[in-house]
Protein backbone atom coordinates (compact mmCIF):
# COMPACT_ATOMS: atom_id res chain seq x y z
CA UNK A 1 19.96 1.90 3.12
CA UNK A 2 21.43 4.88 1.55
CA UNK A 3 23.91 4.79 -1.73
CA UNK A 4 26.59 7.63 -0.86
CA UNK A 5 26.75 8.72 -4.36
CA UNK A 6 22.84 9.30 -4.54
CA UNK A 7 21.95 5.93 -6.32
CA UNK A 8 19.02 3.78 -5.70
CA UNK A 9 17.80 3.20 -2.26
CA UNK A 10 15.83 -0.22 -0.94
CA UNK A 11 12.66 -0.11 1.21
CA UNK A 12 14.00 0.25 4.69
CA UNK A 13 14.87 3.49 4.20
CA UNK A 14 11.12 4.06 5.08
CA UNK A 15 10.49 2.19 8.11
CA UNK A 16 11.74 4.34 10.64
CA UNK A 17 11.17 3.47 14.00
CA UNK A 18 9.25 5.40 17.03
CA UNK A 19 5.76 5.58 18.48
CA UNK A 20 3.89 3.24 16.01
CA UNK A 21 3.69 -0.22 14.43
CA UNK A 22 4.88 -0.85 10.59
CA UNK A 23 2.71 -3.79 8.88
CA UNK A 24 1.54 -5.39 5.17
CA UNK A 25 -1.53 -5.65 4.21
CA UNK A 26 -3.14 -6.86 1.04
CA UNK A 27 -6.01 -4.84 -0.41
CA UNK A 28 -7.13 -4.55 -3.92
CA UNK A 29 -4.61 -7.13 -5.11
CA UNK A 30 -1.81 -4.86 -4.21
CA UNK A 31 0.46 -4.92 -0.70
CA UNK A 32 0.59 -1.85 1.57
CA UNK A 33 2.44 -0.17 3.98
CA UNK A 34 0.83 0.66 6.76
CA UNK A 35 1.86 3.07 9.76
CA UNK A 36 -0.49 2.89 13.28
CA UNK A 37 -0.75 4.34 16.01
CA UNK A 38 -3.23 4.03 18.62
CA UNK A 39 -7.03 2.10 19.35
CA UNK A 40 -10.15 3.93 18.73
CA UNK A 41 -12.80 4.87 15.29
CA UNK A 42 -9.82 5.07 12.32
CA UNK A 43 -8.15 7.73 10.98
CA UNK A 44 -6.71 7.12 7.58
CA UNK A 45 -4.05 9.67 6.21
CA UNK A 46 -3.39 9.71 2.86
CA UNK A 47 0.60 11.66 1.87
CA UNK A 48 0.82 13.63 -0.96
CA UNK A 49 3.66 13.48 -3.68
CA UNK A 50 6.61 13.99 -3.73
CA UNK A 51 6.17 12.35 -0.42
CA UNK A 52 5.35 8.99 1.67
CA UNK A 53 4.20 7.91 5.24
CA UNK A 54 6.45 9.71 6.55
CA UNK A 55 4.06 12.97 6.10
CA UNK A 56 2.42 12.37 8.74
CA UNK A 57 4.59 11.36 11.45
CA UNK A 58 3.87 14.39 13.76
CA UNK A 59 -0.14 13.71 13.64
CA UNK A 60 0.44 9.93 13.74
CA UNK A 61 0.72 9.91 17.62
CA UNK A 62 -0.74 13.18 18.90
CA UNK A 63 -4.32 11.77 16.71
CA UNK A 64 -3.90 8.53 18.64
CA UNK A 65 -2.93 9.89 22.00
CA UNK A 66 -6.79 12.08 20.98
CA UNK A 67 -8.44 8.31 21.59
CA UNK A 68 -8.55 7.19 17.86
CA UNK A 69 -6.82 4.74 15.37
CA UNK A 70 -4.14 6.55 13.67
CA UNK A 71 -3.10 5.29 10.24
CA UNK A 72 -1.03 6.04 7.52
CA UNK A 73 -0.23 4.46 4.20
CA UNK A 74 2.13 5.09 1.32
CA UNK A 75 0.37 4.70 -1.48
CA UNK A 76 0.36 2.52 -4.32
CA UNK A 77 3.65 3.07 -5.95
CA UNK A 78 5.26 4.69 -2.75
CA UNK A 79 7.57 4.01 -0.03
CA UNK A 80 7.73 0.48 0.68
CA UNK A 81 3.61 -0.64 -0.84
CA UNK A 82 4.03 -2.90 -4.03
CA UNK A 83 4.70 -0.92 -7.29
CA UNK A 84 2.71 -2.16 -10.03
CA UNK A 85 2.99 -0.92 -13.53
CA UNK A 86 -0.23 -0.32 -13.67
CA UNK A 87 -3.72 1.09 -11.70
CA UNK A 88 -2.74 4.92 -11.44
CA UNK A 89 -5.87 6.22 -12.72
CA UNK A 90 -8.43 7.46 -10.04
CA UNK A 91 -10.73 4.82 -9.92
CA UNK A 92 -7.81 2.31 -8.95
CA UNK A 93 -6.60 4.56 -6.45
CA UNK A 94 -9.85 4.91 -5.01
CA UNK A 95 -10.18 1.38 -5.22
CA UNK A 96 -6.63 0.92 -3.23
CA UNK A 97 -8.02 3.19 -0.01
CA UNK A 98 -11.75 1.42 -0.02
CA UNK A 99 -10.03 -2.19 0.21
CA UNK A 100 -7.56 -0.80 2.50
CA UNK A 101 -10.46 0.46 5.05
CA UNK A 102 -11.74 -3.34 5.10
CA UNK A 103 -8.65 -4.73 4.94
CA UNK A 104 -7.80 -3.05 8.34
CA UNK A 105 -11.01 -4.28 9.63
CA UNK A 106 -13.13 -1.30 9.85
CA UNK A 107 -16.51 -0.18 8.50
CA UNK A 108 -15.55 3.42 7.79
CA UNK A 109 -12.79 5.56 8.72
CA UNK A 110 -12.34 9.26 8.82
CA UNK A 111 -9.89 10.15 6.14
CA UNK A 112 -7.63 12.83 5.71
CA UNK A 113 -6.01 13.21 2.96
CA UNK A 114 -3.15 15.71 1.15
CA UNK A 115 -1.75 17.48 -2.18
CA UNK A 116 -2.33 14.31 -4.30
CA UNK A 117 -3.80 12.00 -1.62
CA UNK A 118 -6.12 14.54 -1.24
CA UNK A 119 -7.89 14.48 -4.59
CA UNK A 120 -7.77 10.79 -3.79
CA UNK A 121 -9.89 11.32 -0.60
CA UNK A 122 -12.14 13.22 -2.90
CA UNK A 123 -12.41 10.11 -5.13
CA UNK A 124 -12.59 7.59 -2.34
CA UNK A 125 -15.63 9.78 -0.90
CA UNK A 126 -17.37 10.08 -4.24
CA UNK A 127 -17.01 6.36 -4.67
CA UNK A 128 -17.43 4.86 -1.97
CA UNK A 129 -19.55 6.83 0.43
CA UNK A 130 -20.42 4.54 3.17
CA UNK A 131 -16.87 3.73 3.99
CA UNK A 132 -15.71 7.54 5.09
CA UNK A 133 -17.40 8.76 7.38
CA UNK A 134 -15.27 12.17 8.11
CA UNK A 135 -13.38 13.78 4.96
CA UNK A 136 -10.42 16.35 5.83
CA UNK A 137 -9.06 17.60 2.69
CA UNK A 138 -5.81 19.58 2.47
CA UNK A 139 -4.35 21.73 -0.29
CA UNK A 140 -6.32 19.82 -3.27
CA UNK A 141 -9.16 21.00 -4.87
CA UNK A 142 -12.03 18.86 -5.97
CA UNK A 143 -10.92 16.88 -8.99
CA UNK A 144 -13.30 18.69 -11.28
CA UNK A 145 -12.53 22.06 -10.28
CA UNK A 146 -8.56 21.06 -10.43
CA UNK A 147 -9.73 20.43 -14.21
CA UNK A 148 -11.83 23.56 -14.95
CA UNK A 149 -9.15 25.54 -13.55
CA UNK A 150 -6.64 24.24 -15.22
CA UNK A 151 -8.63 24.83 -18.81
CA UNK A 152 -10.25 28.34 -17.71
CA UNK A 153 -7.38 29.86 -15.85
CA UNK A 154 -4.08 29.84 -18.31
CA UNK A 155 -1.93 32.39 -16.29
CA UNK A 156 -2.84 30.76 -12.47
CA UNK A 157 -3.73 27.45 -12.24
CA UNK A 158 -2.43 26.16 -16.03
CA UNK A 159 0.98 27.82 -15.17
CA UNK A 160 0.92 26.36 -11.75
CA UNK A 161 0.49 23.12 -13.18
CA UNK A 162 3.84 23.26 -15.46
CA UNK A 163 5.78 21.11 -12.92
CA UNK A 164 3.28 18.54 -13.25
CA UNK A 165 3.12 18.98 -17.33
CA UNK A 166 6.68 18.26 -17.22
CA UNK A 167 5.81 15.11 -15.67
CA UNK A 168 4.27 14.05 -19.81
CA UNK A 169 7.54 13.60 -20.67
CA UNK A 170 9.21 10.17 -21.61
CA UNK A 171 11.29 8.86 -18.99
CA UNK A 172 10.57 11.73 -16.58
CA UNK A 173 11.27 9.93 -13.83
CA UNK A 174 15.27 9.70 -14.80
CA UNK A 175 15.17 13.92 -14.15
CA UNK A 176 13.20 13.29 -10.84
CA UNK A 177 15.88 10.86 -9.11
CA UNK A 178 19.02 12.46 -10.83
CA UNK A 179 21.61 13.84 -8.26
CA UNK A 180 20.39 11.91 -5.36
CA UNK A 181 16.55 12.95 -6.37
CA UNK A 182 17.73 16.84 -6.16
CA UNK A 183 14.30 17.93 -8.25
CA UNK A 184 12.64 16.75 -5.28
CA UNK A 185 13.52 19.20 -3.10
CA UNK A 186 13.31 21.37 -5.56
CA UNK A 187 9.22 21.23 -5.65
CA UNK A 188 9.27 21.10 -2.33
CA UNK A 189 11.17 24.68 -2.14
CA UNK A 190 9.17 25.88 -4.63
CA UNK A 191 5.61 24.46 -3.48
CA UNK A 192 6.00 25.00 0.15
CA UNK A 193 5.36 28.21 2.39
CA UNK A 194 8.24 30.66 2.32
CA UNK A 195 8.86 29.77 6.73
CA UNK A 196 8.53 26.63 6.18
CA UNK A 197 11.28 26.33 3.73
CA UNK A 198 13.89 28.64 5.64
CA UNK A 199 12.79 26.97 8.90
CA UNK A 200 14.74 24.14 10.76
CA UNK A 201 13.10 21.37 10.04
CA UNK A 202 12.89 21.83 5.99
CA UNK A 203 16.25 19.73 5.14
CA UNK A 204 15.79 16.75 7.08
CA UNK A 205 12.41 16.71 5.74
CA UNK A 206 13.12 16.85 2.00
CA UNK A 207 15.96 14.69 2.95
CA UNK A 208 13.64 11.98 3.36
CA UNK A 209 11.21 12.58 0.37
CA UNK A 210 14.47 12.68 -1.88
CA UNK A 211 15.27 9.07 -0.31
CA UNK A 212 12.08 7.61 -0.50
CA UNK A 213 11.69 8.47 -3.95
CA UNK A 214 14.93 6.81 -4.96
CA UNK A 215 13.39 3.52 -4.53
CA UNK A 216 13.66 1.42 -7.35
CA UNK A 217 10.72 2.46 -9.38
CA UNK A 218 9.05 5.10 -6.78
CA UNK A 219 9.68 7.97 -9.20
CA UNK A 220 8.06 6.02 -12.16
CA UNK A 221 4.38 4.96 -10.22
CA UNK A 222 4.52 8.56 -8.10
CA UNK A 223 4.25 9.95 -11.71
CA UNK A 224 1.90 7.76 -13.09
CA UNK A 225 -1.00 9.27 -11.55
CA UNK A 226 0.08 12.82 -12.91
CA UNK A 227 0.10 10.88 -16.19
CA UNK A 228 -3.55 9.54 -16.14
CA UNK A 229 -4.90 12.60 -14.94
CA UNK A 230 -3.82 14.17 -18.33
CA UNK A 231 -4.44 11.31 -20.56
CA UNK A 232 -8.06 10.86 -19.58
CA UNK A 233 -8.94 13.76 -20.69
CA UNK A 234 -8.99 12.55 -23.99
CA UNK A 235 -9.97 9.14 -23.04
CA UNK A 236 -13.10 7.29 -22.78
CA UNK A 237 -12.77 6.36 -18.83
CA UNK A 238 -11.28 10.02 -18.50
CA UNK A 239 -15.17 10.85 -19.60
CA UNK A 240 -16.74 8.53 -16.95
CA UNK A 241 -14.71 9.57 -14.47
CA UNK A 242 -15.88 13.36 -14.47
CA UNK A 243 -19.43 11.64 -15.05
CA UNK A 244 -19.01 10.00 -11.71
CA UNK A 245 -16.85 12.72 -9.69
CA UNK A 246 -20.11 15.09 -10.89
CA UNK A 247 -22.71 13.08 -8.15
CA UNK A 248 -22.57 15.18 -4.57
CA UNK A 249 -20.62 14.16 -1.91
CA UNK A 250 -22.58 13.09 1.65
CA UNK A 251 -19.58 12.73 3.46
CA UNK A 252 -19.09 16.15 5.97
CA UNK A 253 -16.26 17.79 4.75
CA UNK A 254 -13.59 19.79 6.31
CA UNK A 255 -11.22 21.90 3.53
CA UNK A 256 -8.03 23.58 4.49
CA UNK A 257 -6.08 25.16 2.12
CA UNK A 258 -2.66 27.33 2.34
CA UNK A 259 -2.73 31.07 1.52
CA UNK A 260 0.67 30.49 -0.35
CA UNK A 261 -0.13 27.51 -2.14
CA UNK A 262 1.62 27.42 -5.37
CA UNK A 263 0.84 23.78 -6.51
CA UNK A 264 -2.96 23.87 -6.50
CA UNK A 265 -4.23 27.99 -5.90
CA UNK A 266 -6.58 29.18 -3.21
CA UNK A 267 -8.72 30.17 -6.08
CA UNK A 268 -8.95 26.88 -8.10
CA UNK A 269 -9.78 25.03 -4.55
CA UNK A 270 -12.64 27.55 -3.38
CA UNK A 271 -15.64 26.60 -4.68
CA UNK A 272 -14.82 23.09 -4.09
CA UNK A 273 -18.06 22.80 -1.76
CA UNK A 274 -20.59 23.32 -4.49
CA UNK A 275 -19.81 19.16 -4.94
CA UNK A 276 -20.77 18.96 -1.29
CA UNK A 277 -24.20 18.39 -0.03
CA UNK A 278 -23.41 17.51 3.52
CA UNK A 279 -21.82 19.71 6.16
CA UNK A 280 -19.04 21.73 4.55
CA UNK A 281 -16.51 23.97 5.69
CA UNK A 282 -13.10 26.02 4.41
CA UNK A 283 -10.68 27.48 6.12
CA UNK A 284 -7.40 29.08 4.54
CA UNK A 285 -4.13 28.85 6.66
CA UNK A 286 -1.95 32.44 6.26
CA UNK A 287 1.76 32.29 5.51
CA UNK A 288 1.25 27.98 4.90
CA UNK A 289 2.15 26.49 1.23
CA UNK A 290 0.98 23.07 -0.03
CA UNK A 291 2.08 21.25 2.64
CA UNK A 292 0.06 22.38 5.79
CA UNK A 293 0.29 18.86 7.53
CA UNK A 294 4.05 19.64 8.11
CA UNK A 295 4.03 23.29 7.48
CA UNK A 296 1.64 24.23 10.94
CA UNK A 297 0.83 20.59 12.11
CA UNK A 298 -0.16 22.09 15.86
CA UNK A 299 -3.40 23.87 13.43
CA UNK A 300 -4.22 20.72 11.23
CA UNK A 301 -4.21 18.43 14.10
CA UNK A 302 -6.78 20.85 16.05
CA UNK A 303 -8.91 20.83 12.82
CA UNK A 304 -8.64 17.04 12.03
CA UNK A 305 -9.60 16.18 15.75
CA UNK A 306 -12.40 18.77 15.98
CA UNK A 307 -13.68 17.66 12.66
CA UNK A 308 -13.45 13.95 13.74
CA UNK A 309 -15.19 14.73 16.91
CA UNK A 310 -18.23 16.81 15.75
């Protein structure tokens, strides 16, 4: 339901209908969303901010029509899961997806995850290592090299990051949903590829994202995780956390990363393998931003199916 003067918004604003099956399910001690699609080993797809579900509704059915188990979930805080006060840090988050994956049933799943879902996939593979069996990564670097870069890099990757130090501020979220969520699209212009954002499909997308986020109490949880990420630092569980994120991943892992990413840069991402002892590979998409799953979805569903496959 949509306010006309840009107020709040309530959940069904998220369950669109089409070629899949919304459900709830409980994991972690939380309730989630869940989009599927499809019977077959399960593919979980993890949205980015300042998005939802919704992400992914282009790979949703071309991955299940491929034979597999197409799932997507808004996140903690997001779309229409349960939005705690609390459990934004990584190891929650992480926590959220490996419940999630038994919750559904499953042993493992491949996931695939982007932006800020991504460094959650990272997290989730680093955790808990016999529950992902495939890890497709795009446009997030490894947490740790996300951190480095951020510290060793002041005039790329620190001053890429000034959206997201904005985020800090008291009561943030207020700035985020003001004028029907208008900062939203905003990030999106200025995170995604330049074609992208000119194309025909860019307002109806951030349409959505600006609608979604105007949920009563999105915008808070959605930056919540920006939050801990820069509080740790400083913190105790911010020091175990970078302890355990340091252990090698033995999940094969598939990297794709725009060319014209301004969010997290090509450069802070590459190198992201040295955390990898398993099969690794990277591939850089010309001309995309930080949003290749809707930027060139015909390319990231050929990678996330041959990746899945092999």
């Amino acid at each position: 339901m949509t306010d006309q003067h840009g107020g709040p918004v309530d959940e069904s604003c998220v369950l669109t209908e089409g070629p899949w099956t919304h459900r709830f399910v409980g994991a972690n001690g939380s309730r989630f969303h869940v989009v599927e699609a499809g019977a077959g080993p399960m593919v979980l797809f993890l949205h980015g901010f300042p998005e939802h579900w919704w992400a992914w509704h282009e790979l949703l059915p071309a991955v299940a029509d491929a034979g597999f188990r197409a799932v997507a979930v808004d996140l903690r805080g997001y779309g229409a899961s349960d939005k705690p006060p609390r459990g934004y840090d990584g190891y929650t988050l992480a926590a959220d997806v490996a419940g999630l994956i038994r919750a559904l049933g499953e042993r493992s799943a491949t996931l695939v995850g982007t932006g800020a879902g991504g460094m959650v996939a990272w997290t989730v593979a680093s955790f808990h290592p016999q529950l992902v069996r495939r890890l497709v990564v795009l446009g997030a670097p490894h947490p740790l090299r996300l951190r480095a870069a951020i510290f060793a890099d002041p005039r790329g990757q620190f001053a890429a990051s000034t959206p997201a130090l904005k985020f800090q501020m008291p009561r943030y979220e207020h700035v985020l949903t003001r004028d029907g969520a208008a900062a939203v699209e905003e990030l999106l212009r200025r995170w995604g590829g330049p074609d992208w954002v000119a194309g025909p499909d860019f307002p109806e997308y951030a349409r959505r994202c600006r609608e979604a986020m105007r949920i009563p109490q999105a915008a808070f949880c959605a930056l919540e995780g920006y939050r801990w990420a820069f509080r740790s630092v400083l913190r105790l569980h911010g020091y175990r956390f970078v302890k355990l994120m340091q252990k090698p991943l033995v999940t094969p892992t598939l990297q794709l990363h725009g060319a014209a990413d301004l969010a997290s840069l090509p450069r802070t991402a590459q190198g992201s393998g040295r955390y990898v002892v398993a099969p690794y590979e990277w591939r850089l998409l010309d001309g995309v931003g930080h949003f290749p799953h809707v930027e060139a979805p015909e390319v990231v569903l050929g990678e996330v199916l041959r990746w899945t496959k092999s």
